[in-house]
Protein backbone atom coordinates (compact mmCIF):
# COMPACT_ATOMS: atom_id res chain seq x y z
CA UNK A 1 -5.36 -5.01 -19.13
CA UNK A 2 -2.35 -3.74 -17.94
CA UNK A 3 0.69 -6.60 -16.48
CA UNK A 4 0.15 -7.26 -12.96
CA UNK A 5 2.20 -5.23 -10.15
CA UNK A 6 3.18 -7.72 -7.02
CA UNK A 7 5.42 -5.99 -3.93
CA UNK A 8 9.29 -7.99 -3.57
CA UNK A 9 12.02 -5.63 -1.46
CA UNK A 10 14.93 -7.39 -3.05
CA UNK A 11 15.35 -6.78 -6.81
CA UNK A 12 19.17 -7.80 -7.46
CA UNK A 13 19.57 -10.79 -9.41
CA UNK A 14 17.99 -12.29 -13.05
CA UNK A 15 15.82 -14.49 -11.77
CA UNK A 16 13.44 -13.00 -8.83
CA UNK A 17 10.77 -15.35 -6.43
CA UNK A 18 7.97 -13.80 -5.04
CA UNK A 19 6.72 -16.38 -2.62
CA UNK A 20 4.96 -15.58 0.70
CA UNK A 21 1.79 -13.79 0.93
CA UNK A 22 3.06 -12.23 -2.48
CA UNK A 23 3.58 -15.21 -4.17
CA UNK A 24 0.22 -17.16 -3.37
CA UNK A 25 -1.70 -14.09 -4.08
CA UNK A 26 0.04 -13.91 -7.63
CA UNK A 27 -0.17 -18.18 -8.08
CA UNK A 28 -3.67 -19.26 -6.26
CA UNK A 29 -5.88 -15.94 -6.44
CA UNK A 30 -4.54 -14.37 -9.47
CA UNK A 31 -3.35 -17.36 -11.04
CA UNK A 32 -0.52 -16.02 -13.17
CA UNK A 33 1.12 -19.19 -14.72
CA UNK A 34 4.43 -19.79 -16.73
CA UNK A 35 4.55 -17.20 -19.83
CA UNK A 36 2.65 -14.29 -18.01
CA UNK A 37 4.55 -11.25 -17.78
CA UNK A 38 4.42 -9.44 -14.57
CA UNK A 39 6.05 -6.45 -12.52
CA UNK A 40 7.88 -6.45 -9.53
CA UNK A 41 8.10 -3.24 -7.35
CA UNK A 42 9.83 -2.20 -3.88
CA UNK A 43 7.22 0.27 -3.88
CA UNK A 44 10.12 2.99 -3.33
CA UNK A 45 10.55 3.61 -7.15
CA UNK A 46 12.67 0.82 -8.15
CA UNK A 47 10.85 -2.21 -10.60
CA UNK A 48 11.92 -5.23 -12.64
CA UNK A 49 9.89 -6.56 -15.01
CA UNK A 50 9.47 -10.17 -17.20
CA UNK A 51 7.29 -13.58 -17.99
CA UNK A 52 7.07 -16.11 -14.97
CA UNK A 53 9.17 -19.14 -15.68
CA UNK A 54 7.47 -21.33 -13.05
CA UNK A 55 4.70 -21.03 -10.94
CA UNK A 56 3.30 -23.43 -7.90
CA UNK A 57 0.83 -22.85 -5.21
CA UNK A 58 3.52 -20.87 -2.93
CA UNK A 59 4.35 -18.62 -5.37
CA UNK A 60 5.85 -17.80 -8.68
CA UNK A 61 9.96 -17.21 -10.37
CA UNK A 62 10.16 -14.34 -12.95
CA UNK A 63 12.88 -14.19 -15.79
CA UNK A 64 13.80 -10.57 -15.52
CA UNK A 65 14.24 -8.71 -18.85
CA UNK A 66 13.24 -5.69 -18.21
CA UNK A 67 14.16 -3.38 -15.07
CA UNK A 68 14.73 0.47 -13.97
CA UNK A 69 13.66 3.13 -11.44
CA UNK A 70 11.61 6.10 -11.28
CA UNK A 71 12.30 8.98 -9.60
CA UNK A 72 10.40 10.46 -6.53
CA UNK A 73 7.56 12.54 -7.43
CA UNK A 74 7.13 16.52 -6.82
CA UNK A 75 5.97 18.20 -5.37
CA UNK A 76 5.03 15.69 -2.95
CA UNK A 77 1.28 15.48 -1.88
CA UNK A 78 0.54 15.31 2.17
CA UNK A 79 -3.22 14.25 2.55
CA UNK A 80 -4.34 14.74 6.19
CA UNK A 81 -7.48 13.06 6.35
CA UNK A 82 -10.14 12.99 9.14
CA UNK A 83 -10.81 9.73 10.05
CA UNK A 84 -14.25 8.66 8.26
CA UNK A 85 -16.89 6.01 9.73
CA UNK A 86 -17.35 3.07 8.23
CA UNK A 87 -16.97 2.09 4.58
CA UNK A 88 -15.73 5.74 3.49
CA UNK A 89 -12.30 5.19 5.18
CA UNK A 90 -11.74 2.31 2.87
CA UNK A 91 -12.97 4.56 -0.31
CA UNK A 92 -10.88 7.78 0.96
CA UNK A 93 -7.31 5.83 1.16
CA UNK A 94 -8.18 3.75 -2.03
CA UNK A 95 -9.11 6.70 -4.11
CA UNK A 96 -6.53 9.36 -2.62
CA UNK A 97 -3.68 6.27 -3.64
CA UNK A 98 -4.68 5.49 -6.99
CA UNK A 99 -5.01 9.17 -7.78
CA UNK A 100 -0.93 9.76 -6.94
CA UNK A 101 -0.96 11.02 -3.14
CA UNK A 102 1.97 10.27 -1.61
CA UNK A 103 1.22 10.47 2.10
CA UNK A 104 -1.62 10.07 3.79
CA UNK A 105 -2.20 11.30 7.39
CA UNK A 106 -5.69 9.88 9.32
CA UNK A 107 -6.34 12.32 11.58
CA UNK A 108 -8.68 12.38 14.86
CA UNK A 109 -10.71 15.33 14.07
CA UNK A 110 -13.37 16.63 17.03
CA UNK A 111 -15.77 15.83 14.89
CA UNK A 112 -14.26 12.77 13.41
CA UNK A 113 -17.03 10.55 16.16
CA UNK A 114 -13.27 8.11 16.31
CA UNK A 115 -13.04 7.15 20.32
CA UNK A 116 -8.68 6.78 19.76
CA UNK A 117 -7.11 4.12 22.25
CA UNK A 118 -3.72 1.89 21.30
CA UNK A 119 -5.61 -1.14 20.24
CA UNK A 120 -8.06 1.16 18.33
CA UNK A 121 -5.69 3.00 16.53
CA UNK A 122 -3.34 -0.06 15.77
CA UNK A 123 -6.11 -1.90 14.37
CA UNK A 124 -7.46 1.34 12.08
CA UNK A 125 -3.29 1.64 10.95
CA UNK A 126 -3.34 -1.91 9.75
CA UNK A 127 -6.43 -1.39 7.83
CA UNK A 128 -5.22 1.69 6.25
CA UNK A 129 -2.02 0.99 5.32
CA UNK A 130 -3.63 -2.40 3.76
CA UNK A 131 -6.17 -0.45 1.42
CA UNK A 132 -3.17 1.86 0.55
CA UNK A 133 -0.60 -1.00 -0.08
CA UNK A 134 -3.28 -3.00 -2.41
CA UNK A 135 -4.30 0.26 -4.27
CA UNK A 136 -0.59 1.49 -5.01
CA UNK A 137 -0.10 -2.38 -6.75
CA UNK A 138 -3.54 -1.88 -8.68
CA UNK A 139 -2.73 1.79 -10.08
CA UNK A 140 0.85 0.22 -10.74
CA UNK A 141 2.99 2.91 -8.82
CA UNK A 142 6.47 2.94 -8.78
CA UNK A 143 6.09 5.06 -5.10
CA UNK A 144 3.30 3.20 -2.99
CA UNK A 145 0.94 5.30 -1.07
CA UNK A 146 2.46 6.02 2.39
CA UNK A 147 -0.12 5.80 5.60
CA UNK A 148 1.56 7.95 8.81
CA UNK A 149 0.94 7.59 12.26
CA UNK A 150 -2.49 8.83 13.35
CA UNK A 151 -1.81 12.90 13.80
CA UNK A 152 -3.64 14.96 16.45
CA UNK A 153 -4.68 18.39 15.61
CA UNK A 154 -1.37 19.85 17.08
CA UNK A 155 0.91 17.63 14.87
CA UNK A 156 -1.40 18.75 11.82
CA UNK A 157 -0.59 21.97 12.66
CA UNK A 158 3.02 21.93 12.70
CA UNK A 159 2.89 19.73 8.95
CA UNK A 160 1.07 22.93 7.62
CA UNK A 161 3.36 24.83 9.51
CA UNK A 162 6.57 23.62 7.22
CA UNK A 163 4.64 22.89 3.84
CA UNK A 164 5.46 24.49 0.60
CA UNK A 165 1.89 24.82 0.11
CA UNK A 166 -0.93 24.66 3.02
CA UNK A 167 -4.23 23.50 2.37
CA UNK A 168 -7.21 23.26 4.30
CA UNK A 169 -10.25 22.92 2.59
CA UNK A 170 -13.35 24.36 4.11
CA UNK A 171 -17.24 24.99 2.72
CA UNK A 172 -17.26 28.27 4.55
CA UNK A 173 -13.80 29.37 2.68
CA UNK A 174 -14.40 32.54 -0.01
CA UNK A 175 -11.04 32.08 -1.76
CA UNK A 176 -11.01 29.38 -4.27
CA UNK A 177 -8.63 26.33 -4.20
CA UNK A 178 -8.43 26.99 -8.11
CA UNK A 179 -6.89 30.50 -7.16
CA UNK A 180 -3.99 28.89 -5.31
CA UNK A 181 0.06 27.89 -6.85
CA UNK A 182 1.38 24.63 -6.67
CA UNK A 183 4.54 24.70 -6.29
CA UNK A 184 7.84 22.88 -8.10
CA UNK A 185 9.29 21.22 -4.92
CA UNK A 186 8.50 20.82 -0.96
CA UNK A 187 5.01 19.70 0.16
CA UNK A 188 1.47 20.33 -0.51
CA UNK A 189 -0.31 19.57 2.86
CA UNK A 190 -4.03 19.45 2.31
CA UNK A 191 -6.51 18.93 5.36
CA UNK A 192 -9.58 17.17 4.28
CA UNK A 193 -12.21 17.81 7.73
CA UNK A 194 -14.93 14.92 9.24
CA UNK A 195 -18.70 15.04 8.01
CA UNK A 196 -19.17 17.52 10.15
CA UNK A 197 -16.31 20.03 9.05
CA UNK A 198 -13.19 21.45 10.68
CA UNK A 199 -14.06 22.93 14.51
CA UNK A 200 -13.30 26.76 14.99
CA UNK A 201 -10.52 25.56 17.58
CA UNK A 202 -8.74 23.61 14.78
CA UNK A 203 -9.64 25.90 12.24
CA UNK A 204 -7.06 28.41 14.37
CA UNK A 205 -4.87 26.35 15.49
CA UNK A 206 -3.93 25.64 11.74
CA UNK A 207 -3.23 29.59 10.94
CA UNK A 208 -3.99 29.30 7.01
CA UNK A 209 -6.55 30.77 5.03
CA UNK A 210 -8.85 28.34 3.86
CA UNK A 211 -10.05 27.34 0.26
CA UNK A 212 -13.15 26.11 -0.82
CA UNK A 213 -13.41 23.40 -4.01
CA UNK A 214 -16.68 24.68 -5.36
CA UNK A 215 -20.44 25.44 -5.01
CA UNK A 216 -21.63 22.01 -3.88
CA UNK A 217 -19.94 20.40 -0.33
CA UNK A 218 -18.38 16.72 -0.96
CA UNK A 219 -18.11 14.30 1.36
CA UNK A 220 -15.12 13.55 3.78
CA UNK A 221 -14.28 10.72 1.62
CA UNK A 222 -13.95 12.21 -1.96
CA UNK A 223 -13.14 15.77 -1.06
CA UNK A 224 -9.71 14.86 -0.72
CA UNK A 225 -9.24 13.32 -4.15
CA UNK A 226 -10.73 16.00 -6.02
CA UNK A 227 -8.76 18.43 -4.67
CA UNK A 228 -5.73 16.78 -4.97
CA UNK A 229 -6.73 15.81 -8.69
CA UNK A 230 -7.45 19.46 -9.00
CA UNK A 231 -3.70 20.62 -7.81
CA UNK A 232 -1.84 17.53 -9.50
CA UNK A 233 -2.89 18.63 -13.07
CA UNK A 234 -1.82 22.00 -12.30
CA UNK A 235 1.78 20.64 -11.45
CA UNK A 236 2.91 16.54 -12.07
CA UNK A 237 0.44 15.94 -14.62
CA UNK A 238 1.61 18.65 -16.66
C-alpha cells in the first residue's frame, strides 16, 4: 500500500501540521500515528514528504525529508460531462479523477433530466468537487482533479471552440475516436452526452465531427473514462 496523500496549501518549513478537517481525517479515521510516513500535497503539483513525529486527535506534525514538484501535465484533459442521476455522478467524477483528467465540466444536457436552480446547482458543485478532491488524494496526484462551474450548452460550445483537440463522443458517429491525434500541448475537450445522448440542437451547436468509442454504447458514467484512457496512452502515458 502506497503512503497516504493528505491536502496542506502551505509547504515552507521542516516541520509541517496538518490539523483541521485534514488532520483528524489523517489521526481519528485513518489513524496514522508517530513513525508513519505520509505525503503532503497543495494539489497544484508541489509535495513534501516524511514520518509523522506526533499525532493527537486534531491532527498530526510531519518531519519533512523528502520534498519537490511536478510539473503540469499535457496536454491537458477537459471532460465535459452531462450531469448523471443518482449514484453515476459520484462514479463518473471518481473514475474520470483517478484516471488523470484534469478538468471536469458537469454540464446540463437537454436530456440530462437535472431541473438547474442556485441552490441546486451549489449543492451538486459541493458534491462534485468533494468526490474529485477525495479521489485526486487516493490516486496520489500531484495536480488534483479540477470541477468548473456548471456549463450550459453555449459555454460547451465555445470550450470546443478553442481546444487543441475537440471531442464529442456520439453512438451514431462513423469515424472512430481511435482514428483521431492527440496532440503535444493545448486542450483535449471531450463531451461525454446524458443516458439519452447528445440532442440534434447541441449536436450543431458544437460544430465538430463526432467519434464513436466502439461497437457497444457505454453508459454516461464510464464513457468518459474510457475515452480519455483511450487518448492518454496515446499521449502522457507514453
Amino acid at each position: 500500500m502506497g503512503v497516504a496523500v493528505f491536502h496542506l496549501e502551505d509547504l515552507s518549513g521542516a516541520e509541517l501540521t496538518l490539523d483541521g478537517a485534514e488532520g483528524r481525517h489523517a489521526a481519528v479515521v485513518r489513524r496514522i500515528g508517530p513513525g508513519e510516513r505520509v505525503r503532503l500535497t497543495d494539489g497544484r503539483g508541489a509535495w513534501a514528504e516524511g514520518p509523522v513525529v506526533t499525532a493527537s486527535k486534531t491532527g498530526v506534525t510531519v518531519a519533512v525529508d523528502e520534498r519537490g514538484s511536478m510539473p503540469a501535465a499535457a496536454p491537458r484533459v477537459v471532460v465535459v460531462q452531462a450531469v448523471p442521476k443518482g449514484e453515476r455522478a459520484e462514479l463518473a467524477v471518481e473514475m474520470l479523477t483517478e484516471v488523470g483528467v484534469d478538468v471536469i465540466v458537469p454540464w446540463n444536457a437537454e436530456r440530462s433530466q437535472f431541473r438547474a436552480n442556485p441552490e441546486r446547482v451549489e449543492k451538486l458543485l459541493v458534491k462534485w468537487r468533494a468526490w474529485a478532491f477525495e479521489a485526486s488524494k487516493q490516486s496520489r496526484r500531484a495536480w488534483f482533479a479540477e470541477v468548473a462551474p456548471l456549463a450550459t450548452t453555449a459555454e460547451v460550445a465555445a470550450l470546443l471552440a478553442g481546444a487543441a483537440l475537440p471531442v464529442v463522443l456520439h453512438e451514431e458517429a462513423t469515424v472512430p475516436l481511435a482514428s483521431l491525434e492527440p496532440p503535444a500541448t493545448g486542450d483535449v475537450v471531450m463531451v461525454i452526452g446524458p443516458e439519452g445522448g447528445i440532442a440534434r440542437a447541441e449536436l450543431k451547436a458544437f460544430d465538430v465531427q463526432p467519434v464513436r468509442l466502439g461497437d457497444t454504447v457505454l453508459r454516461t458514467s464510464t464513457a468518459g473514462v474510457a475515452a480519455a484512457a483511450a487518448l492518454l496512452a496515446r499521449s502522457r502515458w507514453l
